[in-house]
PDB file of N, CA and C in Angstrom:
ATOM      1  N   UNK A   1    -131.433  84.131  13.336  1.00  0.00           N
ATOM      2  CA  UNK A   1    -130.180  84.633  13.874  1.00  0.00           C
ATOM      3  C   UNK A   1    -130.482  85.654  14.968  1.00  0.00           C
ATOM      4  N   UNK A   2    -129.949  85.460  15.913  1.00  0.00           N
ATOM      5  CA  UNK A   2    -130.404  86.392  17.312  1.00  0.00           C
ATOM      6  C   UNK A   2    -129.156  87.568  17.511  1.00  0.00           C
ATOM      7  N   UNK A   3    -129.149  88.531  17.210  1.00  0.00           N
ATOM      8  CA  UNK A   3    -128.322  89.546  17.709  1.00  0.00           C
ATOM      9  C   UNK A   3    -128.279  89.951  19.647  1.00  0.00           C
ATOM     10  N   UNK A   4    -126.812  90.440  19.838  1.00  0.00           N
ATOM     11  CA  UNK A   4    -127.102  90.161  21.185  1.00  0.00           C
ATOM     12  C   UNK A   4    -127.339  92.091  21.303  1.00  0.00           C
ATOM     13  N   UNK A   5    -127.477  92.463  22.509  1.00  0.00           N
ATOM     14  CA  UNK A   5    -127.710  93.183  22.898  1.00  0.00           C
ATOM     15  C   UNK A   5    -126.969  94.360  23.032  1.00  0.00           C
ATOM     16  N   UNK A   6    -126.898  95.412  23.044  1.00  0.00           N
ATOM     17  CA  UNK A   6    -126.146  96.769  22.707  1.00  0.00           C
ATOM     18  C   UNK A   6    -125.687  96.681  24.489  1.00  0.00           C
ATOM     19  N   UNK A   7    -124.257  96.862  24.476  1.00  0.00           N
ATOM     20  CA  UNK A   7    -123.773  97.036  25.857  1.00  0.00           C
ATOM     21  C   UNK A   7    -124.422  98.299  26.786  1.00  0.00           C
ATOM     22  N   UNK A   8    -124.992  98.386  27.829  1.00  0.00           N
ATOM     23  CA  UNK A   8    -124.925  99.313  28.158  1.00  0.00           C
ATOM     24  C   UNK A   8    -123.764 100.248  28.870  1.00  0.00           C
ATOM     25  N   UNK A   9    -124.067 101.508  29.138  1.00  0.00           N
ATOM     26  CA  UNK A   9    -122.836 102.188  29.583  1.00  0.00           C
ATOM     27  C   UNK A   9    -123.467 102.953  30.864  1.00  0.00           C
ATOM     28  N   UNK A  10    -122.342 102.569  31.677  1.00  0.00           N
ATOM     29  CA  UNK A  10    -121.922 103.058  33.155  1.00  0.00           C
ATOM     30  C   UNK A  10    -121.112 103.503  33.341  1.00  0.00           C
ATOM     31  N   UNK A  11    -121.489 104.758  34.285  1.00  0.00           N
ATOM     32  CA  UNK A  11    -119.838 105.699  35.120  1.00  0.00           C
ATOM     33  C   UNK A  11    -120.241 105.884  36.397  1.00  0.00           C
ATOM     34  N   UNK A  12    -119.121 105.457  37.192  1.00  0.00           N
ATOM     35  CA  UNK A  12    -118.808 105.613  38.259  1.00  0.00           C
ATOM     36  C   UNK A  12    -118.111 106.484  39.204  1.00  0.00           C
ATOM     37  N   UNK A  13    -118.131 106.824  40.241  1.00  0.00           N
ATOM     38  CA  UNK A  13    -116.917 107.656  40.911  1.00  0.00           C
ATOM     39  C   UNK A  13    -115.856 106.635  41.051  1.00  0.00           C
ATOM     40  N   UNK A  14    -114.448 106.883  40.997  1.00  0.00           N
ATOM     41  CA  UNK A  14    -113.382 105.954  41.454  1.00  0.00           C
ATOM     42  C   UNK A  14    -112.374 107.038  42.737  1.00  0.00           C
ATOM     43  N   UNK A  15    -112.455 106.629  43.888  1.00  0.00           N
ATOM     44  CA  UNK A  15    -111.286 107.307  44.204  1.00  0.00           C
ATOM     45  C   UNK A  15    -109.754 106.491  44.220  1.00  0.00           C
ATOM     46  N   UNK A  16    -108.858 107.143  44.278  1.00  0.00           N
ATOM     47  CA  UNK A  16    -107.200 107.031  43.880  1.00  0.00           C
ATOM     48  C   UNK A  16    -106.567 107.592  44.902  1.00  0.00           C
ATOM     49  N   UNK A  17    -106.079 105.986  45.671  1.00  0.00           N
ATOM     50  CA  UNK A  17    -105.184 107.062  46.699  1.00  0.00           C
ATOM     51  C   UNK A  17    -103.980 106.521  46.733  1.00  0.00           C
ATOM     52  N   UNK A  18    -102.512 107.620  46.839  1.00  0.00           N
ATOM     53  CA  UNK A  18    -101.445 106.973  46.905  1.00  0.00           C
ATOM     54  C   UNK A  18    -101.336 105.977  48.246  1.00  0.00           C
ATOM     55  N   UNK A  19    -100.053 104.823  48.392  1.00  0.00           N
ATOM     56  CA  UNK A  19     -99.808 104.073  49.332  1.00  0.00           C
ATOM     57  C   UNK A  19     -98.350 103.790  49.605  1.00  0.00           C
ATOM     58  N   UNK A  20     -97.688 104.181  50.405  1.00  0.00           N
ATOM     59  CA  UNK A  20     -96.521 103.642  49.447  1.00  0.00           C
ATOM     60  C   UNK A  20     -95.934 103.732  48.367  1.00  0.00           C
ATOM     61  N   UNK A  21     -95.801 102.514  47.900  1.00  0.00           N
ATOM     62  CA  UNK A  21     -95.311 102.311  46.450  1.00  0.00           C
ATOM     63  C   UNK A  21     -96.319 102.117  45.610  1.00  0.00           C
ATOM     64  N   UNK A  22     -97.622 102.356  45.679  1.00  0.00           N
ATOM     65  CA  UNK A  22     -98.837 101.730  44.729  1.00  0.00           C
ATOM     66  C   UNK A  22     -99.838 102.866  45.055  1.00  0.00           C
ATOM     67  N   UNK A  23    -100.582 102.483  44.458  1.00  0.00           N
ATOM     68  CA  UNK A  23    -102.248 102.977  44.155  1.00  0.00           C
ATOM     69  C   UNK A  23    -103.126 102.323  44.558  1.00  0.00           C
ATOM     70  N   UNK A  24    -103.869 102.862  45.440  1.00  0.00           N
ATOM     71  CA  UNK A  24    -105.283 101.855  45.721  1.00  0.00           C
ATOM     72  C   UNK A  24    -106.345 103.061  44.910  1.00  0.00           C
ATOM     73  N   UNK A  25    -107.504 102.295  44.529  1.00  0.00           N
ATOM     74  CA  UNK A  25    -108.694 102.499  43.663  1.00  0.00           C
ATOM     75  C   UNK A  25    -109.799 101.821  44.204  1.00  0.00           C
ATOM     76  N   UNK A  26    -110.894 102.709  44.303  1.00  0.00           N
ATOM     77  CA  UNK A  26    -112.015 101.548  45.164  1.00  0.00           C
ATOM     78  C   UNK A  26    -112.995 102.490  44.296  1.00  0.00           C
ATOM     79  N   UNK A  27    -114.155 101.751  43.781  1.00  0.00           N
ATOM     80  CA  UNK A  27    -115.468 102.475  43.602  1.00  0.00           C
ATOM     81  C   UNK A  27    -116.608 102.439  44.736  1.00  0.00           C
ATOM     82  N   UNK A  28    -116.620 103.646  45.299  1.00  0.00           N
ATOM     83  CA  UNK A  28    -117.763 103.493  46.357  1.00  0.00           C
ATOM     84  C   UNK A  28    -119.061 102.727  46.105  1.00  0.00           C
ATOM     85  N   UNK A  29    -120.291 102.649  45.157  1.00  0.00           N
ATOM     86  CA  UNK A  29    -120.882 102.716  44.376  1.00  0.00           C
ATOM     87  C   UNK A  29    -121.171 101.267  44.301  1.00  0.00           C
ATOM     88  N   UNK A  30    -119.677 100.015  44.163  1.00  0.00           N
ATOM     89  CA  UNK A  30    -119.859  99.259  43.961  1.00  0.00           C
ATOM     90  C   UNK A  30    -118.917  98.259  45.619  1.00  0.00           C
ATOM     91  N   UNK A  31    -119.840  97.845  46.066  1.00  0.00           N
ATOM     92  CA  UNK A  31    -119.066  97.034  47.376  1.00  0.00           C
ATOM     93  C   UNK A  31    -118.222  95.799  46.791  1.00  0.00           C
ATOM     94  N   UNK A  32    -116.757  96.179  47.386  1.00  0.00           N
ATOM     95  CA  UNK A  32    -116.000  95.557  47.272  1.00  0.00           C
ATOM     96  C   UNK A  32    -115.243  95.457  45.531  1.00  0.00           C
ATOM     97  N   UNK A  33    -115.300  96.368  45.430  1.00  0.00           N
ATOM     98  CA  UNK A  33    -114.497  96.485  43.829  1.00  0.00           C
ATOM     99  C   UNK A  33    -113.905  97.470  43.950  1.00  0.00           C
ATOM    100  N   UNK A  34    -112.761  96.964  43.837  1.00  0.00           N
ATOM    101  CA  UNK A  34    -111.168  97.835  44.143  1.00  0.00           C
ATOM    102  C   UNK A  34    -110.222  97.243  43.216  1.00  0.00           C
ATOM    103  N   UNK A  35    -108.890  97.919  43.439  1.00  0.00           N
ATOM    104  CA  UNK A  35    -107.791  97.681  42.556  1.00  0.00           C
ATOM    105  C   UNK A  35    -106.870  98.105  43.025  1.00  0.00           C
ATOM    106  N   UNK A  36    -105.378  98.023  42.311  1.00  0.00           N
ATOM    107  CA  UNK A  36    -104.315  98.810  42.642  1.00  0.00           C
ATOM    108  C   UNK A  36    -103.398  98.987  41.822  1.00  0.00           C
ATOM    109  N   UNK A  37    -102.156  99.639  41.345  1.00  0.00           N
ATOM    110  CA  UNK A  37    -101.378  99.858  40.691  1.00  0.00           C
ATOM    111  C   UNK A  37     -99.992 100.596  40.933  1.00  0.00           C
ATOM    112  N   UNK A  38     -99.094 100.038  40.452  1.00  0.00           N
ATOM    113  CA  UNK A  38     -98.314 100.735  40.496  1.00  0.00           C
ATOM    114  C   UNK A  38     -97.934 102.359  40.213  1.00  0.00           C
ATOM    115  N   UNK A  39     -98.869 102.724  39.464  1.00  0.00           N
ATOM    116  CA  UNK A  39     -98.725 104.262  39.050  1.00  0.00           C
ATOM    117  C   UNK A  39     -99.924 104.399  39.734  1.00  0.00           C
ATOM    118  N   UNK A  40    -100.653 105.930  39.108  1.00  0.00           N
ATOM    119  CA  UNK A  40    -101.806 106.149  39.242  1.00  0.00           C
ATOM    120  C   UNK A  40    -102.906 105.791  37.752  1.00  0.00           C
ATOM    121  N   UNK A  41    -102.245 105.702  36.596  1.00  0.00           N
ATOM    122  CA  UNK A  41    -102.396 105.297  35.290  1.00  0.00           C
ATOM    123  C   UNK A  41    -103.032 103.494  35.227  1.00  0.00           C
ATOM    124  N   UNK A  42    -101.673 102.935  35.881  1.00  0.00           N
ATOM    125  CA  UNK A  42    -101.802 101.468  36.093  1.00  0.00           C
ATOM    126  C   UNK A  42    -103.257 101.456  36.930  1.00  0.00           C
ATOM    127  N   UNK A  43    -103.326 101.963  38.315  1.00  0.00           N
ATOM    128  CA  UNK A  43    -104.833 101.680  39.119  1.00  0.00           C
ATOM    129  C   UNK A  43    -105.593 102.025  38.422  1.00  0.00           C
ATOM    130  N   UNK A  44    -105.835 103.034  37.370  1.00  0.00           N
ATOM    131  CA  UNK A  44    -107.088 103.652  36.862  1.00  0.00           C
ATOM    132  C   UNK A  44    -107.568 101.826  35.814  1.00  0.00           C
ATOM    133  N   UNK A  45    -106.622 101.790  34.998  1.00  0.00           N
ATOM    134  CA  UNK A  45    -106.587 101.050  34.036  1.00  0.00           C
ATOM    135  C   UNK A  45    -107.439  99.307  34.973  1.00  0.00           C
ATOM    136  N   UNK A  46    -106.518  99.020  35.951  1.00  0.00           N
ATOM    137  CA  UNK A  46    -107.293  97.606  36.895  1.00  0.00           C
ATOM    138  C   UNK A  46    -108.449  98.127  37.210  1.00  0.00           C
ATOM    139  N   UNK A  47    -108.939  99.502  37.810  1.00  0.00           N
ATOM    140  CA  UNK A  47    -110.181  99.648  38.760  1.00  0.00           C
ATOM    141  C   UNK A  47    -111.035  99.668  37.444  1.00  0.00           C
ATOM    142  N   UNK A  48    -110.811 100.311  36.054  1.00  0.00           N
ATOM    143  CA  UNK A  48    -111.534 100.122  34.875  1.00  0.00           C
ATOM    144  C   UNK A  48    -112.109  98.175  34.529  1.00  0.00           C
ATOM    145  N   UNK A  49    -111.251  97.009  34.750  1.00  0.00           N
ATOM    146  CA  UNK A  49    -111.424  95.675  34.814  1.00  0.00           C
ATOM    147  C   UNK A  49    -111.975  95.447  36.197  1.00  0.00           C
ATOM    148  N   UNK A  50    -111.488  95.989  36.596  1.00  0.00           N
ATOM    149  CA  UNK A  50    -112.509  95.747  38.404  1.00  0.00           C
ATOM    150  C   UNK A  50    -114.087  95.989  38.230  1.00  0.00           C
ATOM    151  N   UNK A  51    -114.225  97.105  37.466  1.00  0.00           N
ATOM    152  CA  UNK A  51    -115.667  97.654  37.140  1.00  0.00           C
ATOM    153  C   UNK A  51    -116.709  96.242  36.260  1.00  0.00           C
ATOM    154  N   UNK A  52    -115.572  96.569  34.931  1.00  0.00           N
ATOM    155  CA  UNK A  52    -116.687  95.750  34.437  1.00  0.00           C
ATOM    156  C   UNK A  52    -116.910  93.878  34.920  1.00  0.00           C
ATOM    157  N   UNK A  53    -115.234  93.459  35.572  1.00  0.00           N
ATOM    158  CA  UNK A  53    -115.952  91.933  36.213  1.00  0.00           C
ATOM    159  C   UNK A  53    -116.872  92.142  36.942  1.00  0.00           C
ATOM    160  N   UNK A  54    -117.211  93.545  37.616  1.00  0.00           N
ATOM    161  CA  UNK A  54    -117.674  93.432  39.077  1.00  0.00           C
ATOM    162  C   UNK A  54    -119.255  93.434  38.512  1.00  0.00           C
ATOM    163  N   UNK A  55    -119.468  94.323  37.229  1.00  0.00           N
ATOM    164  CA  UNK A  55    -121.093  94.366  36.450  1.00  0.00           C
ATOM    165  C   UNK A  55    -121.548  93.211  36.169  1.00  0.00           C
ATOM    166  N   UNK A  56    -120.530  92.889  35.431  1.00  0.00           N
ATOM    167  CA  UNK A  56    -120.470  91.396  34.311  1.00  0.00           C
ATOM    168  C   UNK A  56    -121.403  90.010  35.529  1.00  0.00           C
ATOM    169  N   UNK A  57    -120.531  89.836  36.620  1.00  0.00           N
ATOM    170  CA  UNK A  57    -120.926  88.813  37.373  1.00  0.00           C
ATOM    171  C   UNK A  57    -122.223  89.122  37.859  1.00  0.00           C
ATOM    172  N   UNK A  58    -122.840  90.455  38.936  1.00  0.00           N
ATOM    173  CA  UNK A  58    -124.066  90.902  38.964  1.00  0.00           C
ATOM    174  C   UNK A  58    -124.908  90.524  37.845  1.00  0.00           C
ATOM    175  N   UNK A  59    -124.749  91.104  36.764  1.00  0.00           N
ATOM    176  CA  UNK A  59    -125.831  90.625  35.176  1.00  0.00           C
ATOM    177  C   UNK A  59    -126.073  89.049  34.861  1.00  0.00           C
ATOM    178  N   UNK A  60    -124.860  88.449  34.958  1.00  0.00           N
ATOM    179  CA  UNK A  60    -124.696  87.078  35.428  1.00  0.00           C
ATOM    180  C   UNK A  60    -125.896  86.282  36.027  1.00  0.00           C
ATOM    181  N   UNK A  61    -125.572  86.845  37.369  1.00  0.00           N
ATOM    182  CA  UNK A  61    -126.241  86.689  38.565  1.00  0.00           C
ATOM    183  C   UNK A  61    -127.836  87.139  38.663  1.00  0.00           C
ATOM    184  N   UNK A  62    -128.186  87.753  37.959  1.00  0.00           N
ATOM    185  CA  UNK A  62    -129.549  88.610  37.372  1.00  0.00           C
ATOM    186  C   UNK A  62    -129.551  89.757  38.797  1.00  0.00           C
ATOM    187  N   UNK A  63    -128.609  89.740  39.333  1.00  0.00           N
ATOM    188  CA  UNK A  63    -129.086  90.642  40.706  1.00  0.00           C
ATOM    189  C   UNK A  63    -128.363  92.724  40.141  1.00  0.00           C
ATOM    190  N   UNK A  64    -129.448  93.338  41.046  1.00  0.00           N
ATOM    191  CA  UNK A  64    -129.544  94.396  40.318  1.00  0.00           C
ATOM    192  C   UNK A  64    -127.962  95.179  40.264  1.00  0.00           C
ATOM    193  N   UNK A  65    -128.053  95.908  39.546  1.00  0.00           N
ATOM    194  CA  UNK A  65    -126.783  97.059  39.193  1.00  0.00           C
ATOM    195  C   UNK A  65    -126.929  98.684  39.786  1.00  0.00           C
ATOM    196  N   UNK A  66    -126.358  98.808  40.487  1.00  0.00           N
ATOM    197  CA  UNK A  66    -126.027  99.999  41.570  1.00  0.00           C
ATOM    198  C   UNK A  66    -126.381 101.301  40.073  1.00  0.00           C
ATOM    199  N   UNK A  67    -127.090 102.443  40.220  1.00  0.00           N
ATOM    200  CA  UNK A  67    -126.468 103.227  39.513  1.00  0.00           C
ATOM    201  C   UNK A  67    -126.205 104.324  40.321  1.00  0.00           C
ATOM    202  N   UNK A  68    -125.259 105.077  40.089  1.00  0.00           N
ATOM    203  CA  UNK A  68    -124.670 106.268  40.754  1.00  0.00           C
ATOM    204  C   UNK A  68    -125.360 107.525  40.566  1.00  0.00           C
ATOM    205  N   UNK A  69    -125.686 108.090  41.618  1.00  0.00           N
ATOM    206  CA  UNK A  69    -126.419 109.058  41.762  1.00  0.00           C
ATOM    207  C   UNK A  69    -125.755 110.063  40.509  1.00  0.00           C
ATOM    208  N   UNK A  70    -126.688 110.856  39.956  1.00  0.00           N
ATOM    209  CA  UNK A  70    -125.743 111.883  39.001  1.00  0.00           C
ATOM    210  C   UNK A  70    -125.110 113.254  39.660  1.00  0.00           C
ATOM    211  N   UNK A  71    -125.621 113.440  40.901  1.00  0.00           N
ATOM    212  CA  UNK A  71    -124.934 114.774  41.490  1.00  0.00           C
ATOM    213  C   UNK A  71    -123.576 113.813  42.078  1.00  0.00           C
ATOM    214  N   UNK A  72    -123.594 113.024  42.559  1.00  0.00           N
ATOM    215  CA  UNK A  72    -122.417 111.938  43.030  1.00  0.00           C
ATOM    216  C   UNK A  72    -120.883 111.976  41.733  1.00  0.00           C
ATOM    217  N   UNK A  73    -121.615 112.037  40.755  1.00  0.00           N
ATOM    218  CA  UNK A  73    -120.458 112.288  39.669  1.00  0.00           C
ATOM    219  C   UNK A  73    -120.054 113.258  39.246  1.00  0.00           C
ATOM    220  N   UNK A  74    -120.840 114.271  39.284  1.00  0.00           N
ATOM    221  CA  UNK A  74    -121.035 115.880  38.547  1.00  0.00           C
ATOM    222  C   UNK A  74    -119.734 116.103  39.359  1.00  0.00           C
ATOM    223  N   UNK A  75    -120.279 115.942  40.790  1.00  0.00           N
ATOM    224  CA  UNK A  75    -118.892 116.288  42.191  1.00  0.00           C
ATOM    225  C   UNK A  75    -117.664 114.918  42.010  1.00  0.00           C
ATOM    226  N   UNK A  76    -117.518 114.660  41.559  1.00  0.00           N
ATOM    227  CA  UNK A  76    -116.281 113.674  41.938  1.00  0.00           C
ATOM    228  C   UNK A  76    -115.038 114.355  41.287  1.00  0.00           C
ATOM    229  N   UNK A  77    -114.214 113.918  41.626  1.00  0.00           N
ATOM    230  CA  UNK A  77    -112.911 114.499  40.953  1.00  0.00           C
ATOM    231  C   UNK A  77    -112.411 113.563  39.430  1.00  0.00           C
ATOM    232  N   UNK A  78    -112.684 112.308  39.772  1.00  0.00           N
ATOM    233  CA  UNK A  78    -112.815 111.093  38.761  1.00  0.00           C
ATOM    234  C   UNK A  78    -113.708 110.158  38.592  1.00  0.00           C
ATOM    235  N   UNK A  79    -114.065 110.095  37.259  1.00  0.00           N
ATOM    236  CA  UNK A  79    -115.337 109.454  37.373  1.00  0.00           C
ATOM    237  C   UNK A  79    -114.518 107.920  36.059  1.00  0.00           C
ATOM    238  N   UNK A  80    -115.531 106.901  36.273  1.00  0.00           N
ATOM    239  CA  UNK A  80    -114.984 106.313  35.026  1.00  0.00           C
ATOM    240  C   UNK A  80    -115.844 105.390  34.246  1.00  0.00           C
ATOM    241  N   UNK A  81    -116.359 105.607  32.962  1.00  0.00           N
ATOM    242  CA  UNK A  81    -117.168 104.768  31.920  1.00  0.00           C
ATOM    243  C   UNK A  81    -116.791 103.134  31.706  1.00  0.00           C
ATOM    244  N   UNK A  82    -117.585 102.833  31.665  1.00  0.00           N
ATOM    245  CA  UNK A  82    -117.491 101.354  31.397  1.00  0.00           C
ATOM    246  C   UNK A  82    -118.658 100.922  30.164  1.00  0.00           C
ATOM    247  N   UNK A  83    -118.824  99.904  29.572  1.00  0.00           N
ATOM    248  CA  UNK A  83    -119.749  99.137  28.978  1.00  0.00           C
ATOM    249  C   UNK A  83    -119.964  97.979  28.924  1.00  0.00           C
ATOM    250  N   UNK A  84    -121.215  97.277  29.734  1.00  0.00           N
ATOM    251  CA  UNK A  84    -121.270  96.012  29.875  1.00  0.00           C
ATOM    252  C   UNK A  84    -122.496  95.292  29.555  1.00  0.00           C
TER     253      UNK A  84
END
């Protein structure tokens, strides 16, 4: 019986900017993984599923995983955990 592997855990910076009527969310960190929402609650919550499809397919893919500098987070205003 093969047990699978303990997820690892990642945090990111996310920034949140109003638009209009919505939220845009982009993680620098990771090219091209963004989101949006109607609140600022709603974007946090998509850019959180933005994160981990965006790991998930990389690991997939065997190609490497960005990690975020740790002074990059210490300074951010929002940062956000994932496990993949």
């Amino acid at each position: 019986m093969s047990v699978s592997p303990a997820p690892t855990p990642y945090i990111y910076r996310v920034t949140v900017e109003p638009d209009e009527d919505r939220y845009h969310a982009e993680v620098p960190a990771l090219p091209g993984c963004y989101s949006w929402g109607y609140s600022y609650e709603e974007a946090l919550k998509n850019i959180k599923e933005a994160i981990e499809l965006w790991l998930e397919v990389k690991k997939e893919a065997g190609e490497p995983i960005p990690i975020e500098e740790p002074k990059a987070i210490k300074n951010a205003a929002l940062t956000v955990g994932v496990l993949v």
